[in-house]
C-alpha atoms as a PDB file:
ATOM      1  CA  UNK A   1     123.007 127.821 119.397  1.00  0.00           C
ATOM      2  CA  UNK A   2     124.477 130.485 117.703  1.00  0.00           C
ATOM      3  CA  UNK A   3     122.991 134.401 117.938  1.00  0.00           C
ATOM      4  CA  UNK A   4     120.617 135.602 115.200  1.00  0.00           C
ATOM      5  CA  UNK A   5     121.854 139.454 114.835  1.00  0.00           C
ATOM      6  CA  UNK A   6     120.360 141.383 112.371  1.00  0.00           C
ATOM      7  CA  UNK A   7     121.484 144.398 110.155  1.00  0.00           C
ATOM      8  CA  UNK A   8     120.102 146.324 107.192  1.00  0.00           C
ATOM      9  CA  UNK A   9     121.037 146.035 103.549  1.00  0.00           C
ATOM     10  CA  UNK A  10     122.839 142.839 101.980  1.00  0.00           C
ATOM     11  CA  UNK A  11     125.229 139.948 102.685  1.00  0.00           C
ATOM     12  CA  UNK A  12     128.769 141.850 102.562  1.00  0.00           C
ATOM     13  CA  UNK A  13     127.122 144.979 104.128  1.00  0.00           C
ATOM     14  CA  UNK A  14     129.362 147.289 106.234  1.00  0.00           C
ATOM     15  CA  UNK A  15     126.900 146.688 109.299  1.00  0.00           C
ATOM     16  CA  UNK A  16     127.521 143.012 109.139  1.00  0.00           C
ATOM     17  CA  UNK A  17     131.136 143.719 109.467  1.00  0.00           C
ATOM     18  CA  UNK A  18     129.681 145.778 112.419  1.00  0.00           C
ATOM     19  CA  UNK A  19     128.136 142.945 113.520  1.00  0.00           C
ATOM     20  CA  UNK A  20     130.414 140.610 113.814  1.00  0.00           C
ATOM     21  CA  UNK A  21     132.712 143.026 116.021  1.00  0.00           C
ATOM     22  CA  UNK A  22     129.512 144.096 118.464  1.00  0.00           C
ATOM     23  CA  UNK A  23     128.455 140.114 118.776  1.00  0.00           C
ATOM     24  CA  UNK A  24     131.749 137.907 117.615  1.00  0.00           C
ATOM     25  CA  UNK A  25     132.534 135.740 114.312  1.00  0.00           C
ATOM     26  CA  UNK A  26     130.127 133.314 115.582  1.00  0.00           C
ATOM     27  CA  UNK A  27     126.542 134.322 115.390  1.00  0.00           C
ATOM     28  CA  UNK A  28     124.237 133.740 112.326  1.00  0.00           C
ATOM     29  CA  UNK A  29     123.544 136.829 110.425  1.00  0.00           C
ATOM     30  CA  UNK A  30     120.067 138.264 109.428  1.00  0.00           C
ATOM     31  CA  UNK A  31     120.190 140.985 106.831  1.00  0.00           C
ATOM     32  CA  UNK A  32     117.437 143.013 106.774  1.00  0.00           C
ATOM     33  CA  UNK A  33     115.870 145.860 103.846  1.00  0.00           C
ATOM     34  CA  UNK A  34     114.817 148.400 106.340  1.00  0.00           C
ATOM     35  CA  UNK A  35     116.076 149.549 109.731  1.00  0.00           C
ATOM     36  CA  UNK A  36     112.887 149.060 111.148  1.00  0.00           C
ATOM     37  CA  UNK A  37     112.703 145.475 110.231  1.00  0.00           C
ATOM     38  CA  UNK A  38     115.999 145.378 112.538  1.00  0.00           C
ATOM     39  CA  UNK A  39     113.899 146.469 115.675  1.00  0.00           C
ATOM     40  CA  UNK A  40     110.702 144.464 115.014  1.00  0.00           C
ATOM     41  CA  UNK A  41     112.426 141.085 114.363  1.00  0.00           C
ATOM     42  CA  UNK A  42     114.425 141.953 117.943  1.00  0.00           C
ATOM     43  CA  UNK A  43     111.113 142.870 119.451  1.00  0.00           C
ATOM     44  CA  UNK A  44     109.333 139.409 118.129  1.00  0.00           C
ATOM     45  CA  UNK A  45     112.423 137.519 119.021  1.00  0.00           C
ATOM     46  CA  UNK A  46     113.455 136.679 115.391  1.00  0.00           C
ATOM     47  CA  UNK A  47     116.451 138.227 116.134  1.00  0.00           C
ATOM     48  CA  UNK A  48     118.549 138.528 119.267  1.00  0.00           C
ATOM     49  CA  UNK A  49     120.067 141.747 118.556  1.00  0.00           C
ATOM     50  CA  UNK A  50     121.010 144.229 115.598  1.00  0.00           C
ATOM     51  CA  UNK A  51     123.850 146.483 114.651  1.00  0.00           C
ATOM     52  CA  UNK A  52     122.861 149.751 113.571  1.00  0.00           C
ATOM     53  CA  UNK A  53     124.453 152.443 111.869  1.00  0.00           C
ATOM     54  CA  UNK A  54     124.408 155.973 114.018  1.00  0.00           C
ATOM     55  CA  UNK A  55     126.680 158.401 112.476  1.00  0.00           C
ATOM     56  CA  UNK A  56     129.329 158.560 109.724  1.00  0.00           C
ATOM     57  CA  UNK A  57     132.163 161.074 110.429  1.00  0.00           C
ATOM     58  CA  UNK A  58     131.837 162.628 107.217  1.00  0.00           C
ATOM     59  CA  UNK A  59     128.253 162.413 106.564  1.00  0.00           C
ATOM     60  CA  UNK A  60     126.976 163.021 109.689  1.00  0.00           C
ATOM     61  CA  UNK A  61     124.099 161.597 111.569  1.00  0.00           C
ATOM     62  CA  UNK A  62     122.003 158.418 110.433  1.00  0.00           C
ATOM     63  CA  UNK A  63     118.626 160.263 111.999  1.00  0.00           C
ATOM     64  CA  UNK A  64     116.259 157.490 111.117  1.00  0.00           C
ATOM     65  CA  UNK A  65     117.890 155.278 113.677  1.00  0.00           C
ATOM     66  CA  UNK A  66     117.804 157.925 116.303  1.00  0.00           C
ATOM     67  CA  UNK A  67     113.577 157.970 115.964  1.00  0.00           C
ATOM     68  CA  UNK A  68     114.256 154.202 115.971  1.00  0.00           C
ATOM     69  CA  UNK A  69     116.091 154.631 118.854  1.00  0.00           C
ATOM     70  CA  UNK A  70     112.946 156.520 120.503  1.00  0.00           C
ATOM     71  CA  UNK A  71     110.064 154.584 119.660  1.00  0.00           C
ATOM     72  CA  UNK A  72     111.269 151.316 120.229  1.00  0.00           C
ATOM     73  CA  UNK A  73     113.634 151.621 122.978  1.00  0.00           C
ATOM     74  CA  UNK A  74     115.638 148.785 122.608  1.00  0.00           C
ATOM     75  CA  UNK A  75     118.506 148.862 125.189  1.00  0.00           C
ATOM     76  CA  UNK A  76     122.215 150.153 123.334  1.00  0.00           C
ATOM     77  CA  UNK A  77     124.423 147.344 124.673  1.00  0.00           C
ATOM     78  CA  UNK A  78     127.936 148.496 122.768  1.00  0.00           C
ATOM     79  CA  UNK A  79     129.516 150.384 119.993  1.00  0.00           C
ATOM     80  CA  UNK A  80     132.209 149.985 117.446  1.00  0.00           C
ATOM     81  CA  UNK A  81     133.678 153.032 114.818  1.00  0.00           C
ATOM     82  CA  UNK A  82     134.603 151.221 111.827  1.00  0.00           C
ATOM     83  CA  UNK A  83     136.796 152.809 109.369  1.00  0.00           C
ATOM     84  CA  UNK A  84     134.744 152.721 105.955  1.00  0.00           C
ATOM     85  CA  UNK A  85     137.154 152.557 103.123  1.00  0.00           C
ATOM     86  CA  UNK A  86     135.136 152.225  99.843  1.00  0.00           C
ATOM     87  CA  UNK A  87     136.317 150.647  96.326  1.00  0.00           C
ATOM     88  CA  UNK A  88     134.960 150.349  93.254  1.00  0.00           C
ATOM     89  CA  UNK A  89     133.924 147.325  91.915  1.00  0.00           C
ATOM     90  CA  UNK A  90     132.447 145.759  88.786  1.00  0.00           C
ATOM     91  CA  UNK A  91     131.867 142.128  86.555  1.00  0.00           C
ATOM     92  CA  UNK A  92     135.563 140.435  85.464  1.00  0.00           C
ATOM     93  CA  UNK A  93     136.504 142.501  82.003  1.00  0.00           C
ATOM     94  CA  UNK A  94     134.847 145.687  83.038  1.00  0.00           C
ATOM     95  CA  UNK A  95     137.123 148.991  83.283  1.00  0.00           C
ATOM     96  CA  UNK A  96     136.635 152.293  84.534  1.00  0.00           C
ATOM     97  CA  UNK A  97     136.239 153.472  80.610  1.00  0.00           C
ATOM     98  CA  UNK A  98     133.897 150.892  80.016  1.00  0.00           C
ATOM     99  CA  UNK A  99     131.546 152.158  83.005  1.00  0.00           C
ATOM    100  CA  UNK A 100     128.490 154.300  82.113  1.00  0.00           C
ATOM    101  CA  UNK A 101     126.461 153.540  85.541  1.00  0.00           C
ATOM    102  CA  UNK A 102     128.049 153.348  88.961  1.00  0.00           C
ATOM    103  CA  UNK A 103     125.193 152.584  91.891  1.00  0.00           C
ATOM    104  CA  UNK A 104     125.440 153.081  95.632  1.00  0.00           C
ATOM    105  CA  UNK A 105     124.019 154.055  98.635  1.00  0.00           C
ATOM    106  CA  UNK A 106     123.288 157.695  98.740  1.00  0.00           C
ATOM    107  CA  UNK A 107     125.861 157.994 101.563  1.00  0.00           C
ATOM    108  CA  UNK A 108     128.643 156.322  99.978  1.00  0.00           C
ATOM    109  CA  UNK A 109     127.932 157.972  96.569  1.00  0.00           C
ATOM    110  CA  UNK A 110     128.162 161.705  98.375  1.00  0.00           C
ATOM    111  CA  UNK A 111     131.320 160.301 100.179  1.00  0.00           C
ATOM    112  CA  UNK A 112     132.790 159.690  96.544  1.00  0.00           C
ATOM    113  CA  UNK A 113     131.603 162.953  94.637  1.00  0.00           C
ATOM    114  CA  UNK A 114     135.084 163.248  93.428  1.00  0.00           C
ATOM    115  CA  UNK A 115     134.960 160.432  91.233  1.00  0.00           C
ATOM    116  CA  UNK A 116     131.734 161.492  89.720  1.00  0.00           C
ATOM    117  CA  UNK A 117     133.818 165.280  89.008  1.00  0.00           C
ATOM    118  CA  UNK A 118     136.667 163.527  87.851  1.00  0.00           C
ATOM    119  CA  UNK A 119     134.617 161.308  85.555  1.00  0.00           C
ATOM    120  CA  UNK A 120     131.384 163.090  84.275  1.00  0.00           C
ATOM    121  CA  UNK A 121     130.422 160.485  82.045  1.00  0.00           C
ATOM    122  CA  UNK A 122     129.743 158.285  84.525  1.00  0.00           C
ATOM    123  CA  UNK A 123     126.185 158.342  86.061  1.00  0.00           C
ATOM    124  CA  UNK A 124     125.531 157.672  89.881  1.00  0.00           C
ATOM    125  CA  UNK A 125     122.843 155.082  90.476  1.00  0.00           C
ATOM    126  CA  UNK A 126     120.959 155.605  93.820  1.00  0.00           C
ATOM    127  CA  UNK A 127     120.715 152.484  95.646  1.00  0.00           C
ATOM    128  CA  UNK A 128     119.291 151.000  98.863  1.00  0.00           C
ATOM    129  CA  UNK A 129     122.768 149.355  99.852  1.00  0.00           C
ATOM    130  CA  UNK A 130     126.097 149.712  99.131  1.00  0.00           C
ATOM    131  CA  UNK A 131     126.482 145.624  98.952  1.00  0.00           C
ATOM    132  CA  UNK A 132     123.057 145.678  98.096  1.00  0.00           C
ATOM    133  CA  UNK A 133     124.098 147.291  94.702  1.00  0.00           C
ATOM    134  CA  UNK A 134     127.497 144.972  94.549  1.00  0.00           C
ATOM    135  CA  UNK A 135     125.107 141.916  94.195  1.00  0.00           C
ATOM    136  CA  UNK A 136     122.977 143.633  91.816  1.00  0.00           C
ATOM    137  CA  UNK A 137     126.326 144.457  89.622  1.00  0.00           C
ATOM    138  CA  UNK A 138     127.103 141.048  89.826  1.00  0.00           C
ATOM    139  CA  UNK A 139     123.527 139.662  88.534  1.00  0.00           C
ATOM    140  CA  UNK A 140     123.698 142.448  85.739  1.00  0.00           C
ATOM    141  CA  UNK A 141     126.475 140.467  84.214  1.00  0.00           C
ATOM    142  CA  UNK A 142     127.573 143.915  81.964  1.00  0.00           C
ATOM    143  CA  UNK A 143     130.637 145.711  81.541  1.00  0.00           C
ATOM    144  CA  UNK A 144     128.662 148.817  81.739  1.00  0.00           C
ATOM    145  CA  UNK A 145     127.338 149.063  85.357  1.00  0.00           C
ATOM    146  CA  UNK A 146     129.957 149.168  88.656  1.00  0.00           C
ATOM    147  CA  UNK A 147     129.208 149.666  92.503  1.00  0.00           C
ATOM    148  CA  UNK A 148     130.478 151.212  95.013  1.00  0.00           C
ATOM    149  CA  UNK A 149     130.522 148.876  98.214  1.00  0.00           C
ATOM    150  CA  UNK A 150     133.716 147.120 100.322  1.00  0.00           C
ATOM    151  CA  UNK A 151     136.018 145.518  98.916  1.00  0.00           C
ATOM    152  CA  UNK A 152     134.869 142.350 101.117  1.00  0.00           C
ATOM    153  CA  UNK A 153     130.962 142.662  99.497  1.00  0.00           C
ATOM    154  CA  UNK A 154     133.410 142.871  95.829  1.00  0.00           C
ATOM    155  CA  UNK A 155     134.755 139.408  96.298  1.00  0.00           C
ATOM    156  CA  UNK A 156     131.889 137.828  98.113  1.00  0.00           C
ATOM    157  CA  UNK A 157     129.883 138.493  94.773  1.00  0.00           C
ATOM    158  CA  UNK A 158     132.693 137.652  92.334  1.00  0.00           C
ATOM    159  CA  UNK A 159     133.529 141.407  91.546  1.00  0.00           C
ATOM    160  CA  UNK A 160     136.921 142.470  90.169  1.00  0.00           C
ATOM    161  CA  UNK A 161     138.090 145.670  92.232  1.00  0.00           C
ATOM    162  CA  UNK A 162     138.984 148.536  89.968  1.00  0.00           C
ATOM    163  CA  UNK A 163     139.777 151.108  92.834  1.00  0.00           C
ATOM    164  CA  UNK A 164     140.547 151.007  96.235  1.00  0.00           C
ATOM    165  CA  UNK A 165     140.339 154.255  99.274  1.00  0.00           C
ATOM    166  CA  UNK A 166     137.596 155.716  96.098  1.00  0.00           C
ATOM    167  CA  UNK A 167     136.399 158.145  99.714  1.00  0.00           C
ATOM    168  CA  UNK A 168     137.199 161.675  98.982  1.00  0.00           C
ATOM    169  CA  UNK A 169     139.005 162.048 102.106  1.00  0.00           C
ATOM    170  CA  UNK A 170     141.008 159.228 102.512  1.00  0.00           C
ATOM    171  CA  UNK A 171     141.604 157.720 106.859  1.00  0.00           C
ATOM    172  CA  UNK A 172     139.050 160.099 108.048  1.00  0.00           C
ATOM    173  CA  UNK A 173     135.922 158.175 107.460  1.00  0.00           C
ATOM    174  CA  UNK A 174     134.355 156.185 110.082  1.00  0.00           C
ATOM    175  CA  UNK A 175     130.918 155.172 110.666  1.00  0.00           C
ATOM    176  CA  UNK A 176     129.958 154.801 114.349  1.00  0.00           C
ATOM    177  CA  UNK A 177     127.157 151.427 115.276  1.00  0.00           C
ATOM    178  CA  UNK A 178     125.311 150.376 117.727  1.00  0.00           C
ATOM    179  CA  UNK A 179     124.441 147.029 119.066  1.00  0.00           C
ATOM    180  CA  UNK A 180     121.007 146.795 120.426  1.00  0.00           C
ATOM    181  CA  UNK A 181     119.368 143.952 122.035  1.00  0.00           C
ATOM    182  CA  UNK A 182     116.025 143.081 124.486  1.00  0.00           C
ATOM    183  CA  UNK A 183     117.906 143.513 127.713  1.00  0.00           C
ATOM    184  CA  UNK A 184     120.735 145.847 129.225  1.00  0.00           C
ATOM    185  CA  UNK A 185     124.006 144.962 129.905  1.00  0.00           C
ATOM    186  CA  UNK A 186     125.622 145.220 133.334  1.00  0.00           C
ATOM    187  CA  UNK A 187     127.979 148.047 133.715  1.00  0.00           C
ATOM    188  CA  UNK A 188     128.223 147.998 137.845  1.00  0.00           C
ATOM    189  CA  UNK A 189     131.937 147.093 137.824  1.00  0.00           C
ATOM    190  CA  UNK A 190     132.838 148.488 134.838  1.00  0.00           C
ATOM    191  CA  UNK A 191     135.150 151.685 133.785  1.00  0.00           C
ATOM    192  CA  UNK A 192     135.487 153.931 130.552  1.00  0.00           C
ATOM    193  CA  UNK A 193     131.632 153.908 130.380  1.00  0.00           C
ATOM    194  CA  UNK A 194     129.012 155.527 127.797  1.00  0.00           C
ATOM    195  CA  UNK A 195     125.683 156.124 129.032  1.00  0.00           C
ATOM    196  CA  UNK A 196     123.201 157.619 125.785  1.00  0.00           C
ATOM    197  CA  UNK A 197     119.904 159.492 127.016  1.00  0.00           C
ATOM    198  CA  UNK A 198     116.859 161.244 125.708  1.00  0.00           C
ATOM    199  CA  UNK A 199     115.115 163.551 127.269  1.00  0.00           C
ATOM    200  CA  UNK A 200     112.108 166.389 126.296  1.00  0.00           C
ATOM    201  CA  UNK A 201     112.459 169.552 127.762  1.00  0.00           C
ATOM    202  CA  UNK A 202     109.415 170.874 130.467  1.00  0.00           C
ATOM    203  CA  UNK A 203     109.709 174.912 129.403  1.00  0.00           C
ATOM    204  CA  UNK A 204     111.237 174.739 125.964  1.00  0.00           C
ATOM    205  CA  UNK A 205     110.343 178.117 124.935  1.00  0.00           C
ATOM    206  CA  UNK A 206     112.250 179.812 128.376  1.00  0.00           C
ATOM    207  CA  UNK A 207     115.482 181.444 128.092  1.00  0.00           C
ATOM    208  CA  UNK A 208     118.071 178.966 128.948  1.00  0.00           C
ATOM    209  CA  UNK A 209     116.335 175.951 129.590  1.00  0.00           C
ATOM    210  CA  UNK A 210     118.687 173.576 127.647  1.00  0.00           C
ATOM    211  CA  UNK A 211     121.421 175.289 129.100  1.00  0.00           C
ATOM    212  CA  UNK A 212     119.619 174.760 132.655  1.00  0.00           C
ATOM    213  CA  UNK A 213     119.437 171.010 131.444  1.00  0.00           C
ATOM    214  CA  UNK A 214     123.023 170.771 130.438  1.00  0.00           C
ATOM    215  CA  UNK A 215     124.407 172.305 133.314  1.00  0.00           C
ATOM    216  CA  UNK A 216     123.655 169.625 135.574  1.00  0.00           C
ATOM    217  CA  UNK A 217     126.586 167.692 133.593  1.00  0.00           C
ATOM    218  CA  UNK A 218     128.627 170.238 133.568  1.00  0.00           C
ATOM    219  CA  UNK A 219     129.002 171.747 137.239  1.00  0.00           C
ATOM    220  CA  UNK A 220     129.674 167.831 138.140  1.00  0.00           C
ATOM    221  CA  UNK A 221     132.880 167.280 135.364  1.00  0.00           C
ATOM    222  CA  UNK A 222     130.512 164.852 133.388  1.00  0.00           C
ATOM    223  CA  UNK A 223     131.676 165.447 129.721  1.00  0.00           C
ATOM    224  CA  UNK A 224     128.922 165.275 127.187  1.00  0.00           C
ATOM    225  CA  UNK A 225     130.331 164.102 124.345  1.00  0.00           C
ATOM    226  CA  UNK A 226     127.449 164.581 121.775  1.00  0.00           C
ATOM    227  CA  UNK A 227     123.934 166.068 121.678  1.00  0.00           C
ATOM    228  CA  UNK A 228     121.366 166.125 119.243  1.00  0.00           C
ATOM    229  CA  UNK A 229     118.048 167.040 118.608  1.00  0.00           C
ATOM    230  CA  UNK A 230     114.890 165.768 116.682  1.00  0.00           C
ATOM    231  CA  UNK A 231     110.995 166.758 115.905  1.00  0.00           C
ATOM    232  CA  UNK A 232     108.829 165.329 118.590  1.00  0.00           C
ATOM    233  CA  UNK A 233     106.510 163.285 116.503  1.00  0.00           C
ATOM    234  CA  UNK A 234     103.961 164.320 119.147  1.00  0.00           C
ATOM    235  CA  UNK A 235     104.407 168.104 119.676  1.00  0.00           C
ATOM    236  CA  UNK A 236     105.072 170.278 116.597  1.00  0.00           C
ATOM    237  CA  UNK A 237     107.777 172.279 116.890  1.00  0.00           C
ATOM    238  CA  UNK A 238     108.506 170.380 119.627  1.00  0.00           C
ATOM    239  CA  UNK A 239     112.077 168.371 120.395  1.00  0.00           C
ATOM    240  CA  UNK A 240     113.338 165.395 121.967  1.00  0.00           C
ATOM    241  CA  UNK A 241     117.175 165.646 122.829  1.00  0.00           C
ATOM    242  CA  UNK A 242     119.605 162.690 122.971  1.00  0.00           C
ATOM    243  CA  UNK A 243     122.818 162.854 124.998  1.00  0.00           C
ATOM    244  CA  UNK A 244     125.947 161.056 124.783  1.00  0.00           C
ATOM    245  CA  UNK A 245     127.543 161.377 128.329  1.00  0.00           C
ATOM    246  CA  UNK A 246     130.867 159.418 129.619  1.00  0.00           C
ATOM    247  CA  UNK A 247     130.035 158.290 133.108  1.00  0.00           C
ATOM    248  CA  UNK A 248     128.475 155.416 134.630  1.00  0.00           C
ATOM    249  CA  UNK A 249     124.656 155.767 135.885  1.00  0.00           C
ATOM    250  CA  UNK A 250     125.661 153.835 138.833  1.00  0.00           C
ATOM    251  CA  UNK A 251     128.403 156.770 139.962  1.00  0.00           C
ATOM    252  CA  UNK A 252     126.443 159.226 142.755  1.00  0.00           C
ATOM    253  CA  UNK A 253     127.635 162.511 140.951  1.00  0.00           C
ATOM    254  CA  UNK A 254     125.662 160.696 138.098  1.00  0.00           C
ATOM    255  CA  UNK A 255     122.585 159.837 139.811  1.00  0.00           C
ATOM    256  CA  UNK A 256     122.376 163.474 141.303  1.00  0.00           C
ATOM    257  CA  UNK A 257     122.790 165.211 137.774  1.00  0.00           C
ATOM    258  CA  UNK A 258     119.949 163.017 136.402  1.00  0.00           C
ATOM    259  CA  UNK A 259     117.805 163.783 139.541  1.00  0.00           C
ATOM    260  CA  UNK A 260     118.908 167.856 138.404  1.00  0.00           C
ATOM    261  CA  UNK A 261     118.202 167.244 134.700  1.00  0.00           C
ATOM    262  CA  UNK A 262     114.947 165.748 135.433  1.00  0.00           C
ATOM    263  CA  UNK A 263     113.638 169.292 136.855  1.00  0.00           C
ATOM    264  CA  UNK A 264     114.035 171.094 133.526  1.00  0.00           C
ATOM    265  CA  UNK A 265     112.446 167.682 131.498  1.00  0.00           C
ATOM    266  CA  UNK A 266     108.958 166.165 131.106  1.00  0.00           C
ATOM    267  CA  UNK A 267     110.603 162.746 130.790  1.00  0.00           C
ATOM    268  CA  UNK A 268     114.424 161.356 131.068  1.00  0.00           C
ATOM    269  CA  UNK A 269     115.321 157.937 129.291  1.00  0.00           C
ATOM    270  CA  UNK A 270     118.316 156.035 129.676  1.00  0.00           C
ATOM    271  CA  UNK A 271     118.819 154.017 126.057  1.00  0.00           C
ATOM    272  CA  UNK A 272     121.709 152.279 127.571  1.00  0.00           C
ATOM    273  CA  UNK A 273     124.847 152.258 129.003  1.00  0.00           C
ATOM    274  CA  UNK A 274     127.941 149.957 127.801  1.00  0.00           C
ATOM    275  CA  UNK A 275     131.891 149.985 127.721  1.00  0.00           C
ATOM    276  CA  UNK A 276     132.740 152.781 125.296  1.00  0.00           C
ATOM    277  CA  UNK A 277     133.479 151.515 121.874  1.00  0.00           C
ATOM    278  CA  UNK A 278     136.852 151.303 119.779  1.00  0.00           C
ATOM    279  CA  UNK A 279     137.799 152.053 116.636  1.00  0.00           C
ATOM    280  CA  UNK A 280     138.445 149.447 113.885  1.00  0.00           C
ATOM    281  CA  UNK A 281     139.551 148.706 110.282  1.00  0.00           C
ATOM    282  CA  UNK A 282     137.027 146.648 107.924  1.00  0.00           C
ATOM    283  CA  UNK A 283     139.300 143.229 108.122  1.00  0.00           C
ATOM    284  CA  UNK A 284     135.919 140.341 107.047  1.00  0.00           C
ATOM    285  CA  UNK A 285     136.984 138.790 104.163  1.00  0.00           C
ATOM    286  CA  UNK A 286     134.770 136.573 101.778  1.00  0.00           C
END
């Protein structure tokens, strides 16, 4: 029986492409309209994982998923960096003259500002999916209205492609995923090893208490490769850190730096560990 693995937005979405290179070409895909929905139908066993989107290297991070991340701690099980390489696409006949409306996600429509300067008569639709707004193109059936998704959503709705690489900064834009599941992978015998954390501080107002925190990485040669912070739905003004550390939880230089960190914290909570991911072209065609 194949996997059910579920991601948000539409059929042609960049996080089914994620998908299929966290869980293989053979799994059933579930697409989703809300990121949420991804961690409920994993949690009800709808779905037997999900591919979420974490950070894009231009845009920054995707924080809903890291409050995701926290409330439903689902275990991360892998990651992939796939290079996002957007085009423009609209219904056979249509031109880039002819276009009045162009809709997208409000990520991928910030990523392409230039196009909007270059063409102000053009008006930027907000939409809840880049292939989301692809399909809606193609129901449209006008020579007026254009998306912004991949080219592989284009020809899986019968799109003509009217620009390729539309990014403002072309090679340099890469969204990073995560594939979450029920259960954790086994890393014992593993190497080249990511290991994500959150943690809440004890004394957040003393002098030096993250840098207390941090240390314990640090004196031990454990590189942190990313840290970031967000509001502690519980505590105002309060803020739950997540850690990206390369090291395996198994390793005894990593077991005594959590047993450090967990003096300056309330709470410590592994999200998962898994082989670190690589980074890959969009290559699913329709």
């Amino acid at each position: 029986m194949k996997k059910k693995i579920a991601f948000q937005g539409r059929r042609g979405a960049y996080s089914e492409s994620a998908a299929r290179y966290l869980f293989g070409e053979d799994i059933d895909v579930l697409p989703m309209d809300t990121f949420e929905e991804i961690y409920q139908a994993i949690e009800t066993g709808k779905a037997d994982g999900g591919a979420i989107p974490i950070e894009n290297s231009t845009a920054g991070s995707i924080y809903e998923n890291y409050d995701l991340l926290a409330k439903w701690r689902h275990p991360i099980i892998g990651e992939v960096q796939l290079q996002i390489e957007h085009c423009l696409c609209a219904n056979k006949g249509a031109s880039i003259e002819s276009l009045k409306h162009v809709m997208s996600h409000p990520q991928a429509l910030a990523q392409c500002s230039h196009f909007f300067e270059e063409n102000p008569s053009i008006e930027k639709v907000i939409f809840f999916d880049t292939a989301g707004s692809a399909e809606e193109v193609a129901k449209r059936k006008n020579l007026t209205d254009g998306a912004i998704a991949s080219t592989y959503a284009a020809k899986l709705y019968g799109l003509d492609v009217l620009r390729t690489n539309l990014e403002n900064i072309k090679g340099v834009n890469f969204t990073r995923f995560y594939a979450i599941r029920k259960a954790p992978v086994d890393v014992s015998a593993s190497e080249n090893i990511k290991t994500v954390i959150l943690f809440e501080l004890a004394n957040d107002d003393k002098p030096g208490a993250l840098y207390g925190a941090l240390g314990a990485f640090a004196k031990r040669g454990i590189n942190m490769t990313r840290i970031e912070s967000r509001p502690n739905p519980d505590k105002p003004w309060g803020y739950i850190f997540y850690a990206s550390i390369l090291a395996n939880p198994k390793d005894p230089k990593v077991i005594e730096a959590f047993e450090e960190l967990n003096r300056y914290t309330n709470f410590t909570y592994r999200l998962g560990s898994f082989v670190r991911g690589k980074t890959e072209r969009l290559k699913y065609e329709a």
